[in-house]
Protein backbone atom coordinates (compact mmCIF):
# COMPACT_ATOMS: atom_id res chain seq x y z
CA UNK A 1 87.02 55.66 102.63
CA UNK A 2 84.84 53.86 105.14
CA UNK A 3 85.40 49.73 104.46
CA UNK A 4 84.00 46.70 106.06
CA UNK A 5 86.34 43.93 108.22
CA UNK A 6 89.70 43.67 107.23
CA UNK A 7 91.28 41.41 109.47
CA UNK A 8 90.31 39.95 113.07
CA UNK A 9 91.77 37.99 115.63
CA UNK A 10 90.79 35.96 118.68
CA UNK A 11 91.53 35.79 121.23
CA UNK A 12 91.67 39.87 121.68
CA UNK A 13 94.33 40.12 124.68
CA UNK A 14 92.81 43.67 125.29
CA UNK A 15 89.05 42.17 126.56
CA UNK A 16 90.25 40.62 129.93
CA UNK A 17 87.82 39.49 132.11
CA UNK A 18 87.35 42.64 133.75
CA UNK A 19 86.88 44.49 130.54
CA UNK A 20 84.32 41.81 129.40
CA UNK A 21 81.98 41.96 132.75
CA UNK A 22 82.27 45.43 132.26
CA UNK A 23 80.75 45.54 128.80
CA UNK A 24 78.25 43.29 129.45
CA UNK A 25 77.18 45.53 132.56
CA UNK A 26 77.44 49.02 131.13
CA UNK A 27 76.66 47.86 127.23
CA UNK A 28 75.06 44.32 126.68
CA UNK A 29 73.19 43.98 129.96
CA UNK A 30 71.35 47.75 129.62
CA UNK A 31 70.21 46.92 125.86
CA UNK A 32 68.87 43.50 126.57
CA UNK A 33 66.96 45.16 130.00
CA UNK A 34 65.48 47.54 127.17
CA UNK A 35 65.03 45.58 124.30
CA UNK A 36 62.80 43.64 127.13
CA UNK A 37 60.90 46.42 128.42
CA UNK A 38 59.71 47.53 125.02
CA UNK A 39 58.34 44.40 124.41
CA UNK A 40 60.82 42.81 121.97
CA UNK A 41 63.39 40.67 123.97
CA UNK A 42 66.04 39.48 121.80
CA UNK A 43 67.72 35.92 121.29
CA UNK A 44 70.04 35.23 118.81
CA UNK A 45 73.30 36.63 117.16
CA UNK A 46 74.00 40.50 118.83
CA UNK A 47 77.32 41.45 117.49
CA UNK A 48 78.69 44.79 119.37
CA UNK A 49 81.17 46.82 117.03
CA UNK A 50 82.92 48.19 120.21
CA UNK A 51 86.40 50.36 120.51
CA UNK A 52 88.01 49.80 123.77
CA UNK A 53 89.44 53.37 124.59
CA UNK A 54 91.48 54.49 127.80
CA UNK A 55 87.61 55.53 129.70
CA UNK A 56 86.25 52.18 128.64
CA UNK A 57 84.58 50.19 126.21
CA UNK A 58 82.49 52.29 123.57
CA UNK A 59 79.81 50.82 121.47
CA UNK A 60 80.39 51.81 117.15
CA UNK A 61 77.45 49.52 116.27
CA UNK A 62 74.93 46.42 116.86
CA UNK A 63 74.46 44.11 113.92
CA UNK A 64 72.00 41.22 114.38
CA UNK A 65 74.33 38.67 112.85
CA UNK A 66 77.94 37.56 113.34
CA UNK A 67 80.29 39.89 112.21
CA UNK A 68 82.75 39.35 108.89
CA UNK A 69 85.27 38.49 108.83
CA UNK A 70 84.89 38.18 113.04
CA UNK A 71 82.95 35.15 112.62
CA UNK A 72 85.66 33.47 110.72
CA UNK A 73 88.18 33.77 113.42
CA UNK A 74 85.50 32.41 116.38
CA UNK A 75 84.38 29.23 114.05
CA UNK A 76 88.42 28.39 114.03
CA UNK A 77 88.24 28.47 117.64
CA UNK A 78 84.53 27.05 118.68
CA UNK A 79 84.75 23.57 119.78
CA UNK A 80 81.18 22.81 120.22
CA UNK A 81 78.27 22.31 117.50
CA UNK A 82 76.73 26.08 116.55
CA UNK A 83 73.36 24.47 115.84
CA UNK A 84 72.95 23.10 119.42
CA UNK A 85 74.46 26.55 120.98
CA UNK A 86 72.09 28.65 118.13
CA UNK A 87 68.95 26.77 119.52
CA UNK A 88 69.87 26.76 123.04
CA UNK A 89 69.60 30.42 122.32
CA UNK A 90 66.12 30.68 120.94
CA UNK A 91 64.86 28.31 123.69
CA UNK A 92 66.38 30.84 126.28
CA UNK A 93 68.84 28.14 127.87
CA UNK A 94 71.98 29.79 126.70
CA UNK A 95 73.35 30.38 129.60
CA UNK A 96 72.56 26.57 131.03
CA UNK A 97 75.36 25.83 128.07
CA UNK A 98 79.16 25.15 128.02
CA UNK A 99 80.76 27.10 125.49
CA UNK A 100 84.28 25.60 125.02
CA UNK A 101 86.90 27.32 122.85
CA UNK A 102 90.17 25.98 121.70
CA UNK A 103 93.06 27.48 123.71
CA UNK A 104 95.21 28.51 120.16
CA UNK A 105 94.87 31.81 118.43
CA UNK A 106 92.96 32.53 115.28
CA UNK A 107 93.83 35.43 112.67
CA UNK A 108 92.51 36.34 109.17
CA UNK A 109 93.47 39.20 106.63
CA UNK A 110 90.98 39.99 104.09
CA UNK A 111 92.45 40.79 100.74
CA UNK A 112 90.19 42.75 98.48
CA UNK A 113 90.20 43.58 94.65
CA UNK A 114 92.06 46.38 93.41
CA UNK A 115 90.12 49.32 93.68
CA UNK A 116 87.97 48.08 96.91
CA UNK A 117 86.00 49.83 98.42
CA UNK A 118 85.51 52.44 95.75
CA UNK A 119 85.10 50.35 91.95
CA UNK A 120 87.08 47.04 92.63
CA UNK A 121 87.85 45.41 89.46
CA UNK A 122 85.82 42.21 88.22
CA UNK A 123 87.65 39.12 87.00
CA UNK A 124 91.03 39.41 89.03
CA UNK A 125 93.09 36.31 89.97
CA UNK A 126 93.22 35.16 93.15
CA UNK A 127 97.24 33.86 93.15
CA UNK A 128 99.05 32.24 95.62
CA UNK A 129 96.46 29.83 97.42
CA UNK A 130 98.68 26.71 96.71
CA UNK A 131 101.63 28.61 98.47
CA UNK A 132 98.59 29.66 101.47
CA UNK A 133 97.82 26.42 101.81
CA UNK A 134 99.28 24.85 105.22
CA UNK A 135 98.47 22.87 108.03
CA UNK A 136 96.43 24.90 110.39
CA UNK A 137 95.36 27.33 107.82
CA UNK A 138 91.64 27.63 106.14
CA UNK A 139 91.19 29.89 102.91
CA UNK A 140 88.11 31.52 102.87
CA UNK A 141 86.45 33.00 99.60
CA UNK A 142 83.33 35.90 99.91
């Protein structure tokens, strides 16, 4: 069965530089050009569900938000206030904007119910959080 995010990390060792300037030309670049053209030019959050095959990067989906549990790995790693880089996106000056990232890596696991994605049970027990519960490390509960 089909399930959402279970696990992400950052940084992703297989998007080089090369393989990012080439998804932004062949994938981000064409759909902002035509979101544009239609009439509808887009600012804000464009998450790209991509699979990076052998022939290149392939796009899976757009979602108009962050993507979970993506997000949760990037916020580890952001070093600069999301409001100010959120607005400097509506006012179009994005790009006129540092965006600095902490050099260490960032992982998370989701763990799901019994019986996700299908019937998970109600009213489990989350155990172990104590034992989780480290320097470096953030719990996060959906």
């Amino acid at each position: 069965p089909n399930t959402g995010g279970m696990g992400a990390y950052s940084p992703a060792p297989v998007m080089t530089p090369e393989m990012v300037e080439r998804t932004m030309r062949e994938i981000i670049e064409p759909t902002m050009r035509g979101m544009a053209e239609l009439g509808a030019p887009f600012a804000g959050i464009l998450f790209a569900g991509l699979m990076i095959t052998d022939k290149g990067p392939k796009l899976i989906e757009y979602n108009t938000r962050f993507g979970d549990p993506e997000c949760q790995v990037l916020m580890m790693r952001l070093k600069d206030d999301l409001l100010v880089l959120l607005n400097a996106a509506v006012d179009g000056q994005l790009a006129h904007t540092s965006i600095r990232w902490r050099d260490e890596a960032a992982l998370t696991v989701v763990m799901a119910a019994r019986g996700y994605p299908g019937t998970p049970e109600k009213g489990s027990v989350i155990r172990g959080l104590e034992e989780a519960a480290s320097d470096g490390a953030e719990i996060f509960h959906a």
